[in-house]
PDB file of N, CA and C in Angstrom:
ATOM      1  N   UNK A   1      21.464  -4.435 -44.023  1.00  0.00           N
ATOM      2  CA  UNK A   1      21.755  -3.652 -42.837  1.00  0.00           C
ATOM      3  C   UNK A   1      23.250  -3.346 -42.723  1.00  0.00           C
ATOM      4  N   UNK A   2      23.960  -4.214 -42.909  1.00  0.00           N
ATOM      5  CA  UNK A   2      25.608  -4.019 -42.796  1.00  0.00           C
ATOM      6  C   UNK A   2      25.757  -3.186 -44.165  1.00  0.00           C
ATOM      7  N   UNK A   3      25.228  -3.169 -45.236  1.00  0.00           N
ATOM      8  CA  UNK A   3      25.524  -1.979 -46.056  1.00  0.00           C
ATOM      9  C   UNK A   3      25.796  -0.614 -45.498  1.00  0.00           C
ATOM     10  N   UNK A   4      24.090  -0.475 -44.754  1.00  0.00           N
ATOM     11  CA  UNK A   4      23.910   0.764 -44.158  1.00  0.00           C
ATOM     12  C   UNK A   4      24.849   1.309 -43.142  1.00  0.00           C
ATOM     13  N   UNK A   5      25.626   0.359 -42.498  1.00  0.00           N
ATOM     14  CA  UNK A   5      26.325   0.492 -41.391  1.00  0.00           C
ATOM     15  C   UNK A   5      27.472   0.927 -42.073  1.00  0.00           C
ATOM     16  N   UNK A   6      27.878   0.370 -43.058  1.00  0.00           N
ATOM     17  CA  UNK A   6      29.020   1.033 -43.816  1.00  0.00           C
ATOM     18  C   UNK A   6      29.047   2.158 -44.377  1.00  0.00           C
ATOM     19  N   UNK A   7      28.128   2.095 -45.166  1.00  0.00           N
ATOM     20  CA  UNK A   7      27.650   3.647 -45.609  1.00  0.00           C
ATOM     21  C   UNK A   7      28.112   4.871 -44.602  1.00  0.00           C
ATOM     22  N   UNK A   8      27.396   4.365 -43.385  1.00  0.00           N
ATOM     23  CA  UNK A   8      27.323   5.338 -42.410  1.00  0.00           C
ATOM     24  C   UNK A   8      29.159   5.694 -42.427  1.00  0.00           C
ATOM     25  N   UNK A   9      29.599   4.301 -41.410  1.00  0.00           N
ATOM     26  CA  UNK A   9      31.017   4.613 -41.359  1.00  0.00           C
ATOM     27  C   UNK A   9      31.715   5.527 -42.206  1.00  0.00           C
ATOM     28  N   UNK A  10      31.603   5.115 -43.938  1.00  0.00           N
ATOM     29  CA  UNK A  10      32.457   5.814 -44.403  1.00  0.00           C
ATOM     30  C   UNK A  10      31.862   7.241 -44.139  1.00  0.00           C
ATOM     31  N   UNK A  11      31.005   7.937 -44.624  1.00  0.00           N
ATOM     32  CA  UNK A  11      30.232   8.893 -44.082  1.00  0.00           C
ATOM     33  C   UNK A  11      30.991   9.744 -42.774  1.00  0.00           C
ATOM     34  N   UNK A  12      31.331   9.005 -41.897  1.00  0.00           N
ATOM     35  CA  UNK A  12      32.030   9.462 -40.766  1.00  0.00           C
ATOM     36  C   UNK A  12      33.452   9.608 -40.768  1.00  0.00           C
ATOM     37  N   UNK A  13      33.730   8.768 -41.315  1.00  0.00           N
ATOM     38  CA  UNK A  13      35.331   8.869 -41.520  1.00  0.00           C
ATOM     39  C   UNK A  13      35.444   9.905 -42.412  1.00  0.00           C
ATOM     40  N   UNK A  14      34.674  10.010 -43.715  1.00  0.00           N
ATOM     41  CA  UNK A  14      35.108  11.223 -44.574  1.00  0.00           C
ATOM     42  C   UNK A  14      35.032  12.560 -43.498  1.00  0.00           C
ATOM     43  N   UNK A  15      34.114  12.586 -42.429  1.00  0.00           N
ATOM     44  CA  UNK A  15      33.702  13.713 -41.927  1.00  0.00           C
ATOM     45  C   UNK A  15      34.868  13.742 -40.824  1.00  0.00           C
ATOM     46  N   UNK A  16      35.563  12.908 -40.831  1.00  0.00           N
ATOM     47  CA  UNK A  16      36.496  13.388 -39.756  1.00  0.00           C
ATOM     48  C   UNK A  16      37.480  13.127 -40.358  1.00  0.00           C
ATOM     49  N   UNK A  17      38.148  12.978 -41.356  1.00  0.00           N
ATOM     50  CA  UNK A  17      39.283  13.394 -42.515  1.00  0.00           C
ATOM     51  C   UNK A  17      38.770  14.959 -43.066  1.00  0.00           C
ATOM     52  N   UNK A  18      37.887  15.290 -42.833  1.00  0.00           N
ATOM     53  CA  UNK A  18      37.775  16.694 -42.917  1.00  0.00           C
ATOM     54  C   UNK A  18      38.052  17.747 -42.206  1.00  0.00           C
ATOM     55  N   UNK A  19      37.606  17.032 -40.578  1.00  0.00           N
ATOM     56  CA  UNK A  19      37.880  17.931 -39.825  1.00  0.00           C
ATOM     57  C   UNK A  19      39.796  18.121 -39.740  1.00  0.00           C
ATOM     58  N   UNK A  20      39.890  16.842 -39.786  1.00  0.00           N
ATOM     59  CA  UNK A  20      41.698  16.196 -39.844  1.00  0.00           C
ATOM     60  C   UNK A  20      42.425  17.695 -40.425  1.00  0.00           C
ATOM     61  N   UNK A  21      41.472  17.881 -41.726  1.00  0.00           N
ATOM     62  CA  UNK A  21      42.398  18.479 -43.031  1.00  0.00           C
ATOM     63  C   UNK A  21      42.086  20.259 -42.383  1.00  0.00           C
ATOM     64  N   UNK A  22      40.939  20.518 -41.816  1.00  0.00           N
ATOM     65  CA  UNK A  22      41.128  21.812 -41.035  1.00  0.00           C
ATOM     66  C   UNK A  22      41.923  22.023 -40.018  1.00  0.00           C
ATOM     67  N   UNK A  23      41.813  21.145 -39.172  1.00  0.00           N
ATOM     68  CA  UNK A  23      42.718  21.543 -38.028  1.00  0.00           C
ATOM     69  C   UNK A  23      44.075  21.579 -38.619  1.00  0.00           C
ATOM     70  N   UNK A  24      44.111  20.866 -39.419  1.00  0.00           N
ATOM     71  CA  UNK A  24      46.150  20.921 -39.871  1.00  0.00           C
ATOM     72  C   UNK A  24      45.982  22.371 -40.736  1.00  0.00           C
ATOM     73  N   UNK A  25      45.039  22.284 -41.920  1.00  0.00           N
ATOM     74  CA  UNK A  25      45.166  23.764 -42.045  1.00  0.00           C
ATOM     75  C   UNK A  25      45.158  25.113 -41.328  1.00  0.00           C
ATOM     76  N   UNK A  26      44.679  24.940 -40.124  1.00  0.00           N
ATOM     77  CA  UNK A  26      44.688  25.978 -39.740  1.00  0.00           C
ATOM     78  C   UNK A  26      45.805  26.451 -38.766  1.00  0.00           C
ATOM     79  N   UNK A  27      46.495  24.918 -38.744  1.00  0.00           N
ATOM     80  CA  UNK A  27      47.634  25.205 -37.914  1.00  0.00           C
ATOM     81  C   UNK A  27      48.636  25.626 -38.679  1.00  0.00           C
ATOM     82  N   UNK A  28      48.207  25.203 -40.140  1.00  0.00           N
ATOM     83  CA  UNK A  28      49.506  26.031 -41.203  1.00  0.00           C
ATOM     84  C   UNK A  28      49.196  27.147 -40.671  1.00  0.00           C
ATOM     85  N   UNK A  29      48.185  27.847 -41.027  1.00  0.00           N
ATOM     86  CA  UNK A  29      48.261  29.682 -41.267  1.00  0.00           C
ATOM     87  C   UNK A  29      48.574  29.847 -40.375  1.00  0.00           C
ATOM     88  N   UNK A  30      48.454  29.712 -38.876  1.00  0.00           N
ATOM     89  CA  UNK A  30      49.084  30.343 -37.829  1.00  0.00           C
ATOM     90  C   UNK A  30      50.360  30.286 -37.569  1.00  0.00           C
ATOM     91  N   UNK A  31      50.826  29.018 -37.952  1.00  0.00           N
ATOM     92  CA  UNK A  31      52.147  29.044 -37.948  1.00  0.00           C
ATOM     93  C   UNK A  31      52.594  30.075 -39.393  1.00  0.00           C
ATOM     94  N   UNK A  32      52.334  30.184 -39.868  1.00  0.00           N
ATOM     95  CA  UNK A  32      52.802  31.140 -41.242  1.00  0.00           C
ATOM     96  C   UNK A  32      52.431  32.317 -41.276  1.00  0.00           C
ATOM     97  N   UNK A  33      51.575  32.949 -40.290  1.00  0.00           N
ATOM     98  CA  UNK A  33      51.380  34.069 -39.570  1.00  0.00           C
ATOM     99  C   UNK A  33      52.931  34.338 -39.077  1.00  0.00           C
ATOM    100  N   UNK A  34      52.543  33.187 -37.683  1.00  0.00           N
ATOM    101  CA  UNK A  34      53.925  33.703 -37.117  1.00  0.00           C
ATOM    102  C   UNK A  34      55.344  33.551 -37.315  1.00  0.00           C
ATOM    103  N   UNK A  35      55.445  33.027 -38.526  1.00  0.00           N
ATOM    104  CA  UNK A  35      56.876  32.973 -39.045  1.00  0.00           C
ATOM    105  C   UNK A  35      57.029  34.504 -39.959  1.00  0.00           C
ATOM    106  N   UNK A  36      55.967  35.191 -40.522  1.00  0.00           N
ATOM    107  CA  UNK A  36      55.593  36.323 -41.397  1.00  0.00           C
ATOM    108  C   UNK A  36      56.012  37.439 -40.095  1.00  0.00           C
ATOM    109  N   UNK A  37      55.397  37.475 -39.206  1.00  0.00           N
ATOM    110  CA  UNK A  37      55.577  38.117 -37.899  1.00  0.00           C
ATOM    111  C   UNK A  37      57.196  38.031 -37.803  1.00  0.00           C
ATOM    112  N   UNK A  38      57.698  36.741 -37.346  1.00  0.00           N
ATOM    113  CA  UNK A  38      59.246  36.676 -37.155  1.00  0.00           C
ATOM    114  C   UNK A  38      59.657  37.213 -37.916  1.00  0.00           C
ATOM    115  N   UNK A  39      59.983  37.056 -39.119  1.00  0.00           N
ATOM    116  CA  UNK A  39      60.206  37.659 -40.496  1.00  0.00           C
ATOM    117  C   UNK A  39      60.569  39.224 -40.454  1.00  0.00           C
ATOM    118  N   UNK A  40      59.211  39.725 -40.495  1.00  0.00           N
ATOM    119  CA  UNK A  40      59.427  41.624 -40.137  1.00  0.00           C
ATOM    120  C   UNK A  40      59.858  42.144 -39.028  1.00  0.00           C
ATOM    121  N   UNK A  41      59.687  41.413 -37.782  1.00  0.00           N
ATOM    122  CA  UNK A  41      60.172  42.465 -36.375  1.00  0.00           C
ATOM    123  C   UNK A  41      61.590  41.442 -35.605  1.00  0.00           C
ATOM    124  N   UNK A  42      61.667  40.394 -36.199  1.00  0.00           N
ATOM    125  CA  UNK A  42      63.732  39.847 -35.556  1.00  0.00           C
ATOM    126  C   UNK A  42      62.799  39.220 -33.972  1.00  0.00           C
ATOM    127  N   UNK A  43      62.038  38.550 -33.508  1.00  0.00           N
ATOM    128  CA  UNK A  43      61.636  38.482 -32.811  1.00  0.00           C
ATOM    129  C   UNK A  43      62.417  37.534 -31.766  1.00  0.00           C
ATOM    130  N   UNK A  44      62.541  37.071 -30.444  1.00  0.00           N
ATOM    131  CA  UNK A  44      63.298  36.007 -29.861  1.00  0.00           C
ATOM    132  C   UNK A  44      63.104  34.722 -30.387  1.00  0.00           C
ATOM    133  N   UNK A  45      64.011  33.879 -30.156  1.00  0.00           N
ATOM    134  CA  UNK A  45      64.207  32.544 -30.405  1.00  0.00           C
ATOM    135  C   UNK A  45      62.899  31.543 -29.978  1.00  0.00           C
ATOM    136  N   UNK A  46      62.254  32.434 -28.578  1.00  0.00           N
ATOM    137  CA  UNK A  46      61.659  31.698 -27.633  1.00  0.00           C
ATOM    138  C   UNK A  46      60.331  32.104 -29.005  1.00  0.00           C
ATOM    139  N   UNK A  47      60.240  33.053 -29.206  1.00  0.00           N
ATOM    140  CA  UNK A  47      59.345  32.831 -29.840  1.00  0.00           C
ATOM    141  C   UNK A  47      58.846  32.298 -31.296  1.00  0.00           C
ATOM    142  N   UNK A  48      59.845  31.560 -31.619  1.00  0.00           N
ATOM    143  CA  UNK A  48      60.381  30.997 -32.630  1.00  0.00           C
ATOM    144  C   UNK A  48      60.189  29.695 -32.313  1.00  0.00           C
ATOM    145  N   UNK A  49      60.142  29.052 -31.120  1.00  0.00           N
ATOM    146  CA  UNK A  49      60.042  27.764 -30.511  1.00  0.00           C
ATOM    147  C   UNK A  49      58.606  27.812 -30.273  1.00  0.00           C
ATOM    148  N   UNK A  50      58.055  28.940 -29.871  1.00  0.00           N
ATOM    149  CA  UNK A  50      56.720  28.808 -29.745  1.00  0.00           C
ATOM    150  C   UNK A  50      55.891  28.569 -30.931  1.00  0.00           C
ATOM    151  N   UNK A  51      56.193  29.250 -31.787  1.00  0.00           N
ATOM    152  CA  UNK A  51      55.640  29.336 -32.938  1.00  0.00           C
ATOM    153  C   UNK A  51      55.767  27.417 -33.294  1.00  0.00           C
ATOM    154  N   UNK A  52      56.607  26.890 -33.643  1.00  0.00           N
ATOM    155  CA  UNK A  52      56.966  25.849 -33.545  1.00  0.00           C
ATOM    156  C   UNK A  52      56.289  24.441 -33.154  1.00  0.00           C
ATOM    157  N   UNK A  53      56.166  24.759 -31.658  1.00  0.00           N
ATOM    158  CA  UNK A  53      55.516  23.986 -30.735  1.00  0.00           C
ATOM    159  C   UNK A  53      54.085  24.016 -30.705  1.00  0.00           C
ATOM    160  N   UNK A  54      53.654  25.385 -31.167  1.00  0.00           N
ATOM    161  CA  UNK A  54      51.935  24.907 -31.831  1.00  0.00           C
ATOM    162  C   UNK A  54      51.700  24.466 -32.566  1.00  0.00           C
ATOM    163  N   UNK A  55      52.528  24.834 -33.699  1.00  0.00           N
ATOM    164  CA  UNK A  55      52.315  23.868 -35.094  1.00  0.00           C
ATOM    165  C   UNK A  55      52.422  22.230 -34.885  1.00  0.00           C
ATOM    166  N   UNK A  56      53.237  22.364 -34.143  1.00  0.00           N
ATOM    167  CA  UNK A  56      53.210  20.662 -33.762  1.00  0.00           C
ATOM    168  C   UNK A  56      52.404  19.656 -33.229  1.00  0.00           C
ATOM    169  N   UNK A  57      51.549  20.997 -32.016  1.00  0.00           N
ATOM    170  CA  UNK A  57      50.597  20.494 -31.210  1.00  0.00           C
ATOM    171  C   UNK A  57      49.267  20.226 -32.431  1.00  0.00           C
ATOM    172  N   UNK A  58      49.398  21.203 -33.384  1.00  0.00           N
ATOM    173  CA  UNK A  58      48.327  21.001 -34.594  1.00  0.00           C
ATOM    174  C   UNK A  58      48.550  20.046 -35.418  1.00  0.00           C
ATOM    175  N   UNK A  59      49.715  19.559 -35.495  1.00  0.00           N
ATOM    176  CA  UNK A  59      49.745  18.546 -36.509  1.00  0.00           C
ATOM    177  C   UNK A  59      49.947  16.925 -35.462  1.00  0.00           C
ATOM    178  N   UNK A  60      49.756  16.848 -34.215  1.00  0.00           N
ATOM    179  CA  UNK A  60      49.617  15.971 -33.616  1.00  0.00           C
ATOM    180  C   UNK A  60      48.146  15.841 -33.202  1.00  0.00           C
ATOM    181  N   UNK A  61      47.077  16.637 -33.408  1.00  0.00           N
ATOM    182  CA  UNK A  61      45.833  16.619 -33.297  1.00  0.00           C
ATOM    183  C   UNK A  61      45.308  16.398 -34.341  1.00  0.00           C
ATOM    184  N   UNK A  62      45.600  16.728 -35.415  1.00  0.00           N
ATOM    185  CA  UNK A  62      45.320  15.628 -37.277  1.00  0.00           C
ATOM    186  C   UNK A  62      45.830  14.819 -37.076  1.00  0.00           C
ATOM    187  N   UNK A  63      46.853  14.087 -36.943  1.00  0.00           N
ATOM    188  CA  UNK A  63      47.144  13.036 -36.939  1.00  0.00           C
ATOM    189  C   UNK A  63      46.261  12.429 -36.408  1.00  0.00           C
ATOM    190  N   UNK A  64      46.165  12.577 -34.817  1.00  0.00           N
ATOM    191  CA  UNK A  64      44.868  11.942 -34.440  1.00  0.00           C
ATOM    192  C   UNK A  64      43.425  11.517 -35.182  1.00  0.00           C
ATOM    193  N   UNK A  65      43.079  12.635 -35.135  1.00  0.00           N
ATOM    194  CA  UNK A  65      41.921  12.560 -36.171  1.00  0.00           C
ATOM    195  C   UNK A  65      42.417  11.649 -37.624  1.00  0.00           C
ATOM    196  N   UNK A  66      42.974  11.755 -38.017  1.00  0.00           N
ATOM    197  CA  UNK A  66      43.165  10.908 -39.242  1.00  0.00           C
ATOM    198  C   UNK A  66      43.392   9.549 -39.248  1.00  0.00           C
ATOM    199  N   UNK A  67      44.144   8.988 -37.893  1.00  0.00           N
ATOM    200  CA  UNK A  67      44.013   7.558 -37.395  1.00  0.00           C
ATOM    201  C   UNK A  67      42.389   6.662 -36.812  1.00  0.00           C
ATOM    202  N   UNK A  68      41.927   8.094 -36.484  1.00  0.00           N
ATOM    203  CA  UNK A  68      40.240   7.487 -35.951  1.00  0.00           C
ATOM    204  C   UNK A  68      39.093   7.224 -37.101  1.00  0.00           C
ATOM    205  N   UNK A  69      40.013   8.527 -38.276  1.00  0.00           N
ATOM    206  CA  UNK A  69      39.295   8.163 -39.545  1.00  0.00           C
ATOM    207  C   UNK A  69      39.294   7.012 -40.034  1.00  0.00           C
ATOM    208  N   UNK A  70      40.928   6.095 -40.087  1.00  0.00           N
ATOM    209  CA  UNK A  70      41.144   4.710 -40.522  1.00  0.00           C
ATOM    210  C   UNK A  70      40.365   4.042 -39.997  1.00  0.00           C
ATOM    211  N   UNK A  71      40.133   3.985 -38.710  1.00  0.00           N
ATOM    212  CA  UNK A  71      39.917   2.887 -37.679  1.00  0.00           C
ATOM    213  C   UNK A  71      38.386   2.660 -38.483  1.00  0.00           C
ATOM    214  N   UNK A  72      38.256   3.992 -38.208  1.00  0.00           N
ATOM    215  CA  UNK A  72      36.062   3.929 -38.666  1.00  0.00           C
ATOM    216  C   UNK A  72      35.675   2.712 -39.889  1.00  0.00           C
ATOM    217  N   UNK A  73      36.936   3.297 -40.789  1.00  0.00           N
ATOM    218  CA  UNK A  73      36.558   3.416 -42.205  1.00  0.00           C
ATOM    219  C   UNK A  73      36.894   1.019 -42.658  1.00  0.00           C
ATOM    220  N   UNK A  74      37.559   1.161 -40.980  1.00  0.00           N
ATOM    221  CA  UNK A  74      38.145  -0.499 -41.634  1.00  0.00           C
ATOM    222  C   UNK A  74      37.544  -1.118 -40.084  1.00  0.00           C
ATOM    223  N   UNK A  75      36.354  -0.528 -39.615  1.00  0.00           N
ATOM    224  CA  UNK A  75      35.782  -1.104 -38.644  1.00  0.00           C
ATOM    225  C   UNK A  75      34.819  -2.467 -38.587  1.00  0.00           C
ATOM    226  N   UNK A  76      33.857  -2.211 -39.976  1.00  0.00           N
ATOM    227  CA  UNK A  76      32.957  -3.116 -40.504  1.00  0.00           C
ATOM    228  C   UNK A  76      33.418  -3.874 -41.220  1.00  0.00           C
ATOM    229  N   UNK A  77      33.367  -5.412 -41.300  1.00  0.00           N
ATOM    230  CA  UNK A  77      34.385  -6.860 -41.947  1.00  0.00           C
ATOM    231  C   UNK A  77      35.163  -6.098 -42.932  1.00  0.00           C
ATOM    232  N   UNK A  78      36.344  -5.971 -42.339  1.00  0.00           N
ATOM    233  CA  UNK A  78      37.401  -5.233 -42.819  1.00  0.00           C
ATOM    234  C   UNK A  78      38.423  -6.862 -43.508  1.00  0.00           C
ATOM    235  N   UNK A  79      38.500  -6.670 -44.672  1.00  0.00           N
ATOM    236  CA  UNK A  79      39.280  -7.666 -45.444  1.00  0.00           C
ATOM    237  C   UNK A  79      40.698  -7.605 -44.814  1.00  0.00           C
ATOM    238  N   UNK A  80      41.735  -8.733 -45.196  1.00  0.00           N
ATOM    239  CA  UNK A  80      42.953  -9.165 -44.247  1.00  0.00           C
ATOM    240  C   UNK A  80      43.647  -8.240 -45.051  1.00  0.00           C
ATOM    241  N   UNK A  81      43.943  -6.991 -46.263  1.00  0.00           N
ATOM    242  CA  UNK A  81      44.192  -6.400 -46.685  1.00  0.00           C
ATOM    243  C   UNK A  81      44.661  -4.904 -45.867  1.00  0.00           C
ATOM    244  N   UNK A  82      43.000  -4.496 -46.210  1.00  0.00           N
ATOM    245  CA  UNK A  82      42.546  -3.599 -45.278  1.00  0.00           C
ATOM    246  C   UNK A  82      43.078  -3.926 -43.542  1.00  0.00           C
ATOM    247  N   UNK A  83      43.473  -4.295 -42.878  1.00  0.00           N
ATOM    248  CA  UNK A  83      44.156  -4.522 -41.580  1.00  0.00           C
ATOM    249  C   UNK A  83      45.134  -4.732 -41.942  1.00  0.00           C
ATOM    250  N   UNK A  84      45.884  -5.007 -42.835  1.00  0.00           N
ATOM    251  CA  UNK A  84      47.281  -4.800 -43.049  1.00  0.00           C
ATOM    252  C   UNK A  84      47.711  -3.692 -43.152  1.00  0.00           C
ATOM    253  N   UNK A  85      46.822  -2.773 -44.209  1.00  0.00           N
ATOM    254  CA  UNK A  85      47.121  -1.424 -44.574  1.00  0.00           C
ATOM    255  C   UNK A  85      46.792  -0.744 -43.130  1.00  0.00           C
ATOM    256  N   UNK A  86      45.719  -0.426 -42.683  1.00  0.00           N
ATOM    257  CA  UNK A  86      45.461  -0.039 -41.153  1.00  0.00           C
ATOM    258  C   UNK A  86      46.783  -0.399 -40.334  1.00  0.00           C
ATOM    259  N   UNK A  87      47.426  -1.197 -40.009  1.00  0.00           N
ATOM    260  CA  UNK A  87      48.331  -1.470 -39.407  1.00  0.00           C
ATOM    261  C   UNK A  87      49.364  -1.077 -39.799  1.00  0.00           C
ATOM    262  N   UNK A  88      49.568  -0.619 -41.251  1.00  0.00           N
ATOM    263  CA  UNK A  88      51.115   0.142 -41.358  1.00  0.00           C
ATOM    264  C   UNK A  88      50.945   1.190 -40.904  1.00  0.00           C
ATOM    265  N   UNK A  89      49.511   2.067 -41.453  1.00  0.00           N
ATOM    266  CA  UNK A  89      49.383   3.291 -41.072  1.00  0.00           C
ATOM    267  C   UNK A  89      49.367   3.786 -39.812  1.00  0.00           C
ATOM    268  N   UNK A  90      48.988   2.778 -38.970  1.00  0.00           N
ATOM    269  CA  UNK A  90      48.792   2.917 -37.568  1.00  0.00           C
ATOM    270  C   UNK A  90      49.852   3.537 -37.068  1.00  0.00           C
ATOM    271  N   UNK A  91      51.238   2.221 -37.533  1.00  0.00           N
ATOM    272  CA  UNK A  91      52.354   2.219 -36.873  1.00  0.00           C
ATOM    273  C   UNK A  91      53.509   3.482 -37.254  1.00  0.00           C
ATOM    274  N   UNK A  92      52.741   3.827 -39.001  1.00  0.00           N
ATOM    275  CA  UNK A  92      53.927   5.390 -39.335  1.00  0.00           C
ATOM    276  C   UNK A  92      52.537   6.376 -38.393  1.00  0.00           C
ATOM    277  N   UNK A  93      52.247   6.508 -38.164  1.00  0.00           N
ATOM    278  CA  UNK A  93      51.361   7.087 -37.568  1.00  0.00           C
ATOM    279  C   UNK A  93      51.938   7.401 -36.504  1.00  0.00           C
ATOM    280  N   UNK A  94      51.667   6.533 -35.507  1.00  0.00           N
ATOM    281  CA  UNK A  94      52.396   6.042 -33.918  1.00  0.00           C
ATOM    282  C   UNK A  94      53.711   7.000 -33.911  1.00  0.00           C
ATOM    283  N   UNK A  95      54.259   6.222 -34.469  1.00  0.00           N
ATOM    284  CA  UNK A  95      55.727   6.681 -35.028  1.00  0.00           C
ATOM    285  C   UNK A  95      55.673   8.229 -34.906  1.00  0.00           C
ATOM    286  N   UNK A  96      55.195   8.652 -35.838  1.00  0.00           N
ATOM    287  CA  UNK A  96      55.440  10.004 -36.337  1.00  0.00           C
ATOM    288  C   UNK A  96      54.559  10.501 -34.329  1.00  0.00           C
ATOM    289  N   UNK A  97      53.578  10.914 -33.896  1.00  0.00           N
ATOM    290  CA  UNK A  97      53.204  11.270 -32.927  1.00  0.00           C
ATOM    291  C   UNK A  97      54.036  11.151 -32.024  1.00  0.00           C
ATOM    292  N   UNK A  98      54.718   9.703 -31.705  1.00  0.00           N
ATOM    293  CA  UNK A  98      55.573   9.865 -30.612  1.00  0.00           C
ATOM    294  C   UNK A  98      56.755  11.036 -30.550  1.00  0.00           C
ATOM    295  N   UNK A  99      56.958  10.779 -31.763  1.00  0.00           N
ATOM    296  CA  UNK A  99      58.432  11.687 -32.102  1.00  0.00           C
ATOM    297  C   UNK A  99      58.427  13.058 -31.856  1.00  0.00           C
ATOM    298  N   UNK A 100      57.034  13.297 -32.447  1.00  0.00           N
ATOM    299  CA  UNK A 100      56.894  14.437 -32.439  1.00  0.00           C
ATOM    300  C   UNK A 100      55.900  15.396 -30.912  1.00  0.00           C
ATOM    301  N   UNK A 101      55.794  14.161 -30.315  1.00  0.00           N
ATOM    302  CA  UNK A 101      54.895  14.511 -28.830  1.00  0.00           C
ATOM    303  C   UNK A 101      56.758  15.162 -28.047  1.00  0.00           C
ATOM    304  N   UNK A 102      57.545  14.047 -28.565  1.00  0.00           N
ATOM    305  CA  UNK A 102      58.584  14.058 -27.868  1.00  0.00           C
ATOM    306  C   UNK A 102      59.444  15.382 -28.010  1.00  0.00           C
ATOM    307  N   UNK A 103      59.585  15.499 -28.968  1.00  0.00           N
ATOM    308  CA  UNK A 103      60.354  17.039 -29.386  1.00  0.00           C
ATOM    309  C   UNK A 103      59.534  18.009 -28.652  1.00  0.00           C
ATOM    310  N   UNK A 104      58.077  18.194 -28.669  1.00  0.00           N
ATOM    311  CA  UNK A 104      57.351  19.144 -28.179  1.00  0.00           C
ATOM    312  C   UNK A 104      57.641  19.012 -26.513  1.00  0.00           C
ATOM    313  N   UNK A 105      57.512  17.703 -25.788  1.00  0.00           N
ATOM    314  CA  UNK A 105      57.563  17.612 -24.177  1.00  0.00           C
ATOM    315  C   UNK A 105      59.482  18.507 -24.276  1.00  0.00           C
ATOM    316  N   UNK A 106      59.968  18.154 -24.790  1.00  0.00           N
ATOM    317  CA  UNK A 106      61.307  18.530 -24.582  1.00  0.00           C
ATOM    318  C   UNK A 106      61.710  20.162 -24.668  1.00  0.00           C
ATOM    319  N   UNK A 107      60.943  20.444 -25.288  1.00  0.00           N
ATOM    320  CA  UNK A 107      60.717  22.097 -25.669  1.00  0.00           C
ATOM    321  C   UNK A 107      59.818  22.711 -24.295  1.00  0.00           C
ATOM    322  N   UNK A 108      59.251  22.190 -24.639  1.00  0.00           N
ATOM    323  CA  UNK A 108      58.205  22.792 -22.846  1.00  0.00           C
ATOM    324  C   UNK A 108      59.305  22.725 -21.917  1.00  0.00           C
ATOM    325  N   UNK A 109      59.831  21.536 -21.656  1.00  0.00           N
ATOM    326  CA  UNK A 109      60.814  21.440 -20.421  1.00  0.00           C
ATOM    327  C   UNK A 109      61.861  22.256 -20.369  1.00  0.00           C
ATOM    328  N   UNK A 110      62.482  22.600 -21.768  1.00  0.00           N
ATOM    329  CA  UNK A 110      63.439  23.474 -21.536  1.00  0.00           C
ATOM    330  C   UNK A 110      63.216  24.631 -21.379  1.00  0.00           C
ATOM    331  N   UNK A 111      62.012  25.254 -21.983  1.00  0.00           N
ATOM    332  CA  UNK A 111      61.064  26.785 -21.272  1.00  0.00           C
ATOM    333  C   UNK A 111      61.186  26.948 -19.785  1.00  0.00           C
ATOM    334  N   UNK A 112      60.876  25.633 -19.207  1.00  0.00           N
ATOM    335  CA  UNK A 112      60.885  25.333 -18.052  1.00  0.00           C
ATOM    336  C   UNK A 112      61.550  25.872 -16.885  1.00  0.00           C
ATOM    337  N   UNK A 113      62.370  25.344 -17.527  1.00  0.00           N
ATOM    338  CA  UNK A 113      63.894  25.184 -16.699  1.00  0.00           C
ATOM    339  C   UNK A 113      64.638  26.799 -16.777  1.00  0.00           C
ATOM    340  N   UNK A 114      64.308  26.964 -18.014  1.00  0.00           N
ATOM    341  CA  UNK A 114      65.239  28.175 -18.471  1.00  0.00           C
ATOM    342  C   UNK A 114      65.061  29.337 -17.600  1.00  0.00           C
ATOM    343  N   UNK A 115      65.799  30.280 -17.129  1.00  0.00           N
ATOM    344  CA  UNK A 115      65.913  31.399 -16.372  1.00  0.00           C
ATOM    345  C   UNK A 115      65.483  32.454 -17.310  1.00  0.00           C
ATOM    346  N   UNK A 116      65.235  33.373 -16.710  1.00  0.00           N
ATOM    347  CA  UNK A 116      64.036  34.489 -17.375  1.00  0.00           C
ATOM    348  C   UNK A 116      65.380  35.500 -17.827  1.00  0.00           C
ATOM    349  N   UNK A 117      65.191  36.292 -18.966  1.00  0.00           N
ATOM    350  CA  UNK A 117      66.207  37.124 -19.685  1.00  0.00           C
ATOM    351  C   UNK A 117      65.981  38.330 -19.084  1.00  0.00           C
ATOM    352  N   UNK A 118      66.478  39.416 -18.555  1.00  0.00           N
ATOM    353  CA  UNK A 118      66.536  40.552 -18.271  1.00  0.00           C
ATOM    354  C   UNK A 118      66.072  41.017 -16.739  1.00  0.00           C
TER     355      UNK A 118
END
């Protein structure tokens, strides 16, 4: 029975390291849309930050997904190995999200704040 349960897990985790690997892809192309866009028409800064700040929001939503993948995948008697490795990843993980939640809250705020051009 605990085979099956594993089975399953990994099963799930692959399926959500998949979804992981779309959502980040797809936040490439849009962001590479709109840098292609910037590119030909000189567009504002603001929209240069925007462009930016989605990509980020996309690569902080894989991340996600890719930490829930670990969790799945080292859920069932996970060896003292396996929770070691889970736990680094966790923490460059962590790491990387905060940082990057943080740059993004800081960008919103300064949209914020900022007075309108013209």
């Amino acid at each position: 029975m605990e085979e099956l349960v594993r089975i399953g897990c990994a099963y799930a985790a692959l399926s959500i390291e998949a979804v992981a690997a779309l959502v980040i892809s797809y936040g490439t192309v849009e962001a590479l849309v709109g840098l292609a866009t910037e590119l030909f028409n000189w567009t504002t800064p603001k929209r240069r930050r925007d462009v930016w700040t989605r990509f980020g929001v996309w690569l902080l939503l894989g991340l996600e997904f890719e930490l829930a993948a670990d969790i799945i995948r080292t859920a069932i008697s996970p060896t003292w190995t396996e929770i070691g490795q889970l736990a680094s990843i966790a923490a460059i993980r962590t790491f990387l999200n905060y940082f990057l939640e943080a740059d993004i809250e800081k960008l919103s705020q300064s949209e914020a704040v900022r007075p309108p051009v013209g």
